[in-house]
C-alpha atoms as a PDB file:
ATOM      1  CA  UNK A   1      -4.496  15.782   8.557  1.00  0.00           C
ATOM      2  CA  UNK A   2      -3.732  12.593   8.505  1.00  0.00           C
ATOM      3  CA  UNK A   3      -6.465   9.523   9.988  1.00  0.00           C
ATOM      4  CA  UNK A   4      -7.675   5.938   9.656  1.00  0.00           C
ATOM      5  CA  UNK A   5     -10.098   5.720   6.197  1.00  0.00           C
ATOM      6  CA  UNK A   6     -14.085   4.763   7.450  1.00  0.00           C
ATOM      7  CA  UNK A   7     -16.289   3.218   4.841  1.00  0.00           C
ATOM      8  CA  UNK A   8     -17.408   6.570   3.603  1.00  0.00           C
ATOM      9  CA  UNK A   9     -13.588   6.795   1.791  1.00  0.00           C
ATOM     10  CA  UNK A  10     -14.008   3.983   0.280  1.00  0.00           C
ATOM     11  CA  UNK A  11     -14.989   5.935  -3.258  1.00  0.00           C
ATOM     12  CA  UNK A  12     -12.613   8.430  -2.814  1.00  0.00           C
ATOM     13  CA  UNK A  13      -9.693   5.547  -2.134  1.00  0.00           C
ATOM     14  CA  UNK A  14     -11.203   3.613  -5.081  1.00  0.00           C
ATOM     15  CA  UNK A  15     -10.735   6.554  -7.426  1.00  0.00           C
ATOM     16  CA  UNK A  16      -7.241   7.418  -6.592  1.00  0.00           C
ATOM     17  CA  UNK A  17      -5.767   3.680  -6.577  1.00  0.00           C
ATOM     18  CA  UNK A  18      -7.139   4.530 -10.810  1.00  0.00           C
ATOM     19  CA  UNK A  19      -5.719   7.290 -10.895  1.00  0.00           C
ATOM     20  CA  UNK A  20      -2.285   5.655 -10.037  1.00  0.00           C
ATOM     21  CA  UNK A  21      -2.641   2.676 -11.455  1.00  0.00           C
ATOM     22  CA  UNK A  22      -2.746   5.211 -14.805  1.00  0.00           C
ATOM     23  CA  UNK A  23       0.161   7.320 -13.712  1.00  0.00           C
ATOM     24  CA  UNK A  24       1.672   3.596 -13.271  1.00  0.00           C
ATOM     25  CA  UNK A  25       0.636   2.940 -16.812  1.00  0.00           C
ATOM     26  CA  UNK A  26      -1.570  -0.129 -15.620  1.00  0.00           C
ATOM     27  CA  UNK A  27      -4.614   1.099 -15.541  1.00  0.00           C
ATOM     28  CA  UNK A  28      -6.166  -2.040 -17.672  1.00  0.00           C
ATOM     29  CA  UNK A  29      -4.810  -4.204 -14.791  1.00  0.00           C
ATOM     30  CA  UNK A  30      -6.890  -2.621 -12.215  1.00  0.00           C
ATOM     31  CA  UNK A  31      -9.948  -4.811 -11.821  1.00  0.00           C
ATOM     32  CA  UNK A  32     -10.681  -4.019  -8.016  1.00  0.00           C
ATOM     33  CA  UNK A  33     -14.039  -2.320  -7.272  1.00  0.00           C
ATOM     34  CA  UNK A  34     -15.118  -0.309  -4.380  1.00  0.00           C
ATOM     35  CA  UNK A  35     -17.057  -3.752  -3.115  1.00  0.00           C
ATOM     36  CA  UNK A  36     -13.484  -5.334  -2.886  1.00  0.00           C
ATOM     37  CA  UNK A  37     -12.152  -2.551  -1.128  1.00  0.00           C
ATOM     38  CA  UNK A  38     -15.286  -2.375   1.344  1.00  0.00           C
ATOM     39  CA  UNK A  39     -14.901  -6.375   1.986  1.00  0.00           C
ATOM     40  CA  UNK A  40     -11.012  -5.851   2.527  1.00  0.00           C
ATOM     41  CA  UNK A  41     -10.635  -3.051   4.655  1.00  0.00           C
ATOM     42  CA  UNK A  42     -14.130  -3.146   6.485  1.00  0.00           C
ATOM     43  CA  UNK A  43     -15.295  -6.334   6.027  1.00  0.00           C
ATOM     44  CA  UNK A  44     -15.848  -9.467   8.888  1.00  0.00           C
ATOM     45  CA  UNK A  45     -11.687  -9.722   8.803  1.00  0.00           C
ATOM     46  CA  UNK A  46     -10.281  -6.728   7.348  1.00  0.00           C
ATOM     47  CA  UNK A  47      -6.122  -8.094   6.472  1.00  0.00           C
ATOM     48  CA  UNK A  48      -5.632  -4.571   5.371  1.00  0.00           C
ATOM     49  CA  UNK A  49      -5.592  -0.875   6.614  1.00  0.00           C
ATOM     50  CA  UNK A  50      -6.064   2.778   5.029  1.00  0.00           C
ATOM     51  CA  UNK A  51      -4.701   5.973   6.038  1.00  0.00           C
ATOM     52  CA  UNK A  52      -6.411   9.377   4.695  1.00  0.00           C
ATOM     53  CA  UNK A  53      -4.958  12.700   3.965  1.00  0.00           C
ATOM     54  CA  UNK A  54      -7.279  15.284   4.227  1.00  0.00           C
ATOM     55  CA  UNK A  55      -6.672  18.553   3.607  1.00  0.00           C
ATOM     56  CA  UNK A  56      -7.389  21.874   5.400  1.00  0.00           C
ATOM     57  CA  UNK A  57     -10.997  21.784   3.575  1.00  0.00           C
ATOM     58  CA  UNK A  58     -11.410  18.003   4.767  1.00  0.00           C
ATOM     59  CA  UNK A  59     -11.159  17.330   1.057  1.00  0.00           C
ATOM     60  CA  UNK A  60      -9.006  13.258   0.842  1.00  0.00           C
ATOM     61  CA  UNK A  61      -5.904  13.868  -1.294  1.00  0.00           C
ATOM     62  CA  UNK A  62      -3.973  10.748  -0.596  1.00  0.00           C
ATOM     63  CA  UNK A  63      -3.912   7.784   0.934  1.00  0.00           C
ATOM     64  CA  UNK A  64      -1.631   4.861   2.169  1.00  0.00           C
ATOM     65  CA  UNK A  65      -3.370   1.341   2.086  1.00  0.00           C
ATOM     66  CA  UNK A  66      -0.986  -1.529   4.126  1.00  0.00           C
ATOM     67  CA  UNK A  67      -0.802  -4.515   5.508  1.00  0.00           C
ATOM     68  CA  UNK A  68       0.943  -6.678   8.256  1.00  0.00           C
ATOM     69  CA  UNK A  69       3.971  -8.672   7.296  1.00  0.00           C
ATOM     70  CA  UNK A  70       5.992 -10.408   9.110  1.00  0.00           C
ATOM     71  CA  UNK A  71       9.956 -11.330   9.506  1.00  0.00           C
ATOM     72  CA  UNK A  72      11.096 -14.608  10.370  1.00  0.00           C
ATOM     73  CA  UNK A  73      14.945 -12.910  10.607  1.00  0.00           C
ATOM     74  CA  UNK A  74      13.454 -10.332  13.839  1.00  0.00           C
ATOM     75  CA  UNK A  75      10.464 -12.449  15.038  1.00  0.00           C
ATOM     76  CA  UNK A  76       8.430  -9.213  14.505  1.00  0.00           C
ATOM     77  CA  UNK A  77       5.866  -8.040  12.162  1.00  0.00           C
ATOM     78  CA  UNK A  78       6.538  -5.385   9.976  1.00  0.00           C
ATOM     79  CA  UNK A  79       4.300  -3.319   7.927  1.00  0.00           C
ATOM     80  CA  UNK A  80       4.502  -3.639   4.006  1.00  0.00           C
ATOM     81  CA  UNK A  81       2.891  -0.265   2.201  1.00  0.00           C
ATOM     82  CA  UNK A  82       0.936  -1.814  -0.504  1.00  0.00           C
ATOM     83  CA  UNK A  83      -0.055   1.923  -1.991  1.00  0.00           C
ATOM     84  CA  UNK A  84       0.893   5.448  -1.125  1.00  0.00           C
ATOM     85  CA  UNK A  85      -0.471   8.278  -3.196  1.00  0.00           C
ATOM     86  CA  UNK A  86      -1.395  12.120  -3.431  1.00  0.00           C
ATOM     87  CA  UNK A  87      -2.991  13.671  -5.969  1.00  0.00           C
ATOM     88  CA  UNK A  88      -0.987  15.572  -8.484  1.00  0.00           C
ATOM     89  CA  UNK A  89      -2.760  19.110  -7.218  1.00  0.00           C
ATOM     90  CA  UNK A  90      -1.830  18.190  -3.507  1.00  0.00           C
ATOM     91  CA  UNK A  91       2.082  17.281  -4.050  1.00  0.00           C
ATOM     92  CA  UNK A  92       3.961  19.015  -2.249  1.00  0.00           C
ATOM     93  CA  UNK A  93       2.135  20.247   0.857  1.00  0.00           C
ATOM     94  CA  UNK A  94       3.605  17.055   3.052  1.00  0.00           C
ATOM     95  CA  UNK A  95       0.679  14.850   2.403  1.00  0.00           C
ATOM     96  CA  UNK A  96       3.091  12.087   1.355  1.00  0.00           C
ATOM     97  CA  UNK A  97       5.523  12.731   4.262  1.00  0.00           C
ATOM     98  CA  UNK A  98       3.072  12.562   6.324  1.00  0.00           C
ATOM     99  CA  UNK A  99       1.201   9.284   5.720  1.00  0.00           C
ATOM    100  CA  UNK A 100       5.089   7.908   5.957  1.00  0.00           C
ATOM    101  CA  UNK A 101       5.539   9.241   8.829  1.00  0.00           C
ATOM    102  CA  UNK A 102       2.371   8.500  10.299  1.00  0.00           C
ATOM    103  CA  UNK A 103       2.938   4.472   9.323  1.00  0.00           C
ATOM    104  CA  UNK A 104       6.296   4.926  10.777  1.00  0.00           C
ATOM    105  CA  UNK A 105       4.877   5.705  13.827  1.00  0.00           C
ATOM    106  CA  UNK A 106       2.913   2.484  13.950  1.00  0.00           C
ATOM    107  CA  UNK A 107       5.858   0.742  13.611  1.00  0.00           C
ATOM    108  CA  UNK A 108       7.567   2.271  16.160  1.00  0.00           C
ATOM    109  CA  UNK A 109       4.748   1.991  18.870  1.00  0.00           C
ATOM    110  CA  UNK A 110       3.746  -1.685  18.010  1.00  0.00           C
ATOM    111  CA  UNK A 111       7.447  -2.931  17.862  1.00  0.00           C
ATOM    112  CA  UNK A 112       7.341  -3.940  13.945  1.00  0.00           C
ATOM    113  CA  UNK A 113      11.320  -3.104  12.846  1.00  0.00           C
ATOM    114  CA  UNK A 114      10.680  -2.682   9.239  1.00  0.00           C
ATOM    115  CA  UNK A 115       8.742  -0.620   6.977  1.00  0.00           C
ATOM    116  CA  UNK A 116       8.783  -1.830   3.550  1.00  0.00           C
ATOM    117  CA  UNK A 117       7.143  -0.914  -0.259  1.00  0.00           C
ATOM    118  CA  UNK A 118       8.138  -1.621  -3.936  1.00  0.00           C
ATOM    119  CA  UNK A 119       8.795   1.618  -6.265  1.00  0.00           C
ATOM    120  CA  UNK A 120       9.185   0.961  -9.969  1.00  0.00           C
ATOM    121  CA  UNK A 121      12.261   2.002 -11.299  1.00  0.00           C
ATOM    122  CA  UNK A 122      11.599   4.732 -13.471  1.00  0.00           C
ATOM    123  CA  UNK A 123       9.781   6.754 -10.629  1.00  0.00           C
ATOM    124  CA  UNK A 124      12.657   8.764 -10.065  1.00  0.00           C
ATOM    125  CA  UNK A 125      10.820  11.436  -8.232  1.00  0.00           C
ATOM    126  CA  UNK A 126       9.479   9.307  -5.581  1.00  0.00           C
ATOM    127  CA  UNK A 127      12.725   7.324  -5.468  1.00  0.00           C
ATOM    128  CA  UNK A 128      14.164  10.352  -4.622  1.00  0.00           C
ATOM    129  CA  UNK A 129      11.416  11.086  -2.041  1.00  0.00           C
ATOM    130  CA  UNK A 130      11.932   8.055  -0.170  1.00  0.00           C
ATOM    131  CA  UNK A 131      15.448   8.909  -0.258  1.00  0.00           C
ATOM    132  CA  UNK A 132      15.435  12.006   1.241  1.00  0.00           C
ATOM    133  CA  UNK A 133      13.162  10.133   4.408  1.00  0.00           C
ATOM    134  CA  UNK A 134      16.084   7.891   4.897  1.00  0.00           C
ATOM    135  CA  UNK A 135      14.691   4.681   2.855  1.00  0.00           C
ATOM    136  CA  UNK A 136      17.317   2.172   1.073  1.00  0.00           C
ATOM    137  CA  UNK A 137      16.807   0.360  -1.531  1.00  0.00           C
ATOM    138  CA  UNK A 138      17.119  -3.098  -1.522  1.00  0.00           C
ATOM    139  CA  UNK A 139      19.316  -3.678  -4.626  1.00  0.00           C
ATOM    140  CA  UNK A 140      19.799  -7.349  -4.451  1.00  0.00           C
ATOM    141  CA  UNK A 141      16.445  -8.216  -3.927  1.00  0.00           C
ATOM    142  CA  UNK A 142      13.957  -8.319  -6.798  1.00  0.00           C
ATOM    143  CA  UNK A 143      10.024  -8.719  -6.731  1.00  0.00           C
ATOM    144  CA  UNK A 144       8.577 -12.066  -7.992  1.00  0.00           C
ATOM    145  CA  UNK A 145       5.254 -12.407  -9.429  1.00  0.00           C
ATOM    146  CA  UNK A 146       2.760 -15.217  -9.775  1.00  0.00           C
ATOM    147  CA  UNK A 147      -0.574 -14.767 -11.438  1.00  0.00           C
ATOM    148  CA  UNK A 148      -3.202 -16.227 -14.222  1.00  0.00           C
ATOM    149  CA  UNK A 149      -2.830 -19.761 -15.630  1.00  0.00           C
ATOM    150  CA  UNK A 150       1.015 -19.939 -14.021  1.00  0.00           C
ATOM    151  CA  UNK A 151      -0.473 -19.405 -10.705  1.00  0.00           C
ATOM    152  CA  UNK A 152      -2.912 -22.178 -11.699  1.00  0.00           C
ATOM    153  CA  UNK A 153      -0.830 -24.980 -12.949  1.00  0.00           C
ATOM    154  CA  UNK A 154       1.234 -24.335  -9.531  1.00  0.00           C
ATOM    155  CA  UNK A 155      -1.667 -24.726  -7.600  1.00  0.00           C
ATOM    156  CA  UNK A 156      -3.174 -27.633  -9.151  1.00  0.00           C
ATOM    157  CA  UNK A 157       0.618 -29.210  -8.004  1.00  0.00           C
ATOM    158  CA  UNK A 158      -0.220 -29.372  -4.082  1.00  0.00           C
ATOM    159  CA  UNK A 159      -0.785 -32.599  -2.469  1.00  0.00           C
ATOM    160  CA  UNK A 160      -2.577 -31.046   0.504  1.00  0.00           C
ATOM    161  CA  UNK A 161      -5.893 -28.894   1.222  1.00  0.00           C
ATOM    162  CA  UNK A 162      -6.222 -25.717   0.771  1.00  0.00           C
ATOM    163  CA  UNK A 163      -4.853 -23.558   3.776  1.00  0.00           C
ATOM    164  CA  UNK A 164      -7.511 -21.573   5.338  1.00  0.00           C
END
């Protein structure tokens, strides 16, 4: 079964965004706790949204946490999956499928024309998932990152206030 988290998955959603930062082999870069994830999904302005996958015992094995993005090229938002994931004893039943699909679906009904995520390369499995869905890669594109003290100095650079 597949439904919107409530603050009551918040632990559960805490524990497996560990458990793939570690299958990810970035576990020492995770410094979110379940208070960040409480403020961002349920908070006064939640920017981002969880799906659960429950399943038949009501028991979360995966979950897909996104956000709105938005396309200057369409003039439509899109939806950009920051994580999917389903635990390793769960693969297989369709709990990843169905999260997809179930994301898909708010695309479809809200009018957002794409549905995007990063995979890292060597995830060969899941590459081969999202494959067999009907997902392209974007091979010409490539991620940029900005963080720490680079993130900083760049900052310190602007001649205007802080957006809000």
């Amino acid at each position: 079964m597949i439904r919107p988290a409530t603050p009551a998955d918040v632990p559960a959603i805490h524990a497996m965004v560990r458990e793939l930062a570690e299958y990810e082999r970035s576990l020492d870069e995770v410094r979110a706790t379940e208070e960040h994830l409480h403020e961002a999904l349920f908070g006064e302005s939640p920017a981002v949204f969880a799906l659960m996958a429950d399943n038949d015992e009501g028991e979360p094995v995966g979950f897909a946490l996104w956000f709105r993005n938005f396309s200057t090229w369409t003039g439509t938002h899109g939806v950009y999956l920051e994580d999917l994931y389903v635990r390793p004893h769960a693969r297989g039943a369709g709990h990843g499928r169905d999260l997809l699909a179930a994301l898909a679906r708010i695309c479809v009904e809200r009018g957002y024309e794409r549905f995007e995520w990063s995979v890292l390369d060597w995830n060969a499995p899941s590459i081969a998932f999202y494959k067999s869905l009907g997902a392209t890669a974007m091979d010409e594109w490539t991620v940029q990152r900005m963080t720490g003290d680079a993130l900083k100095k760049l900052a310190a650079m602007a001649d205007v206030p802080a957006a809000r």
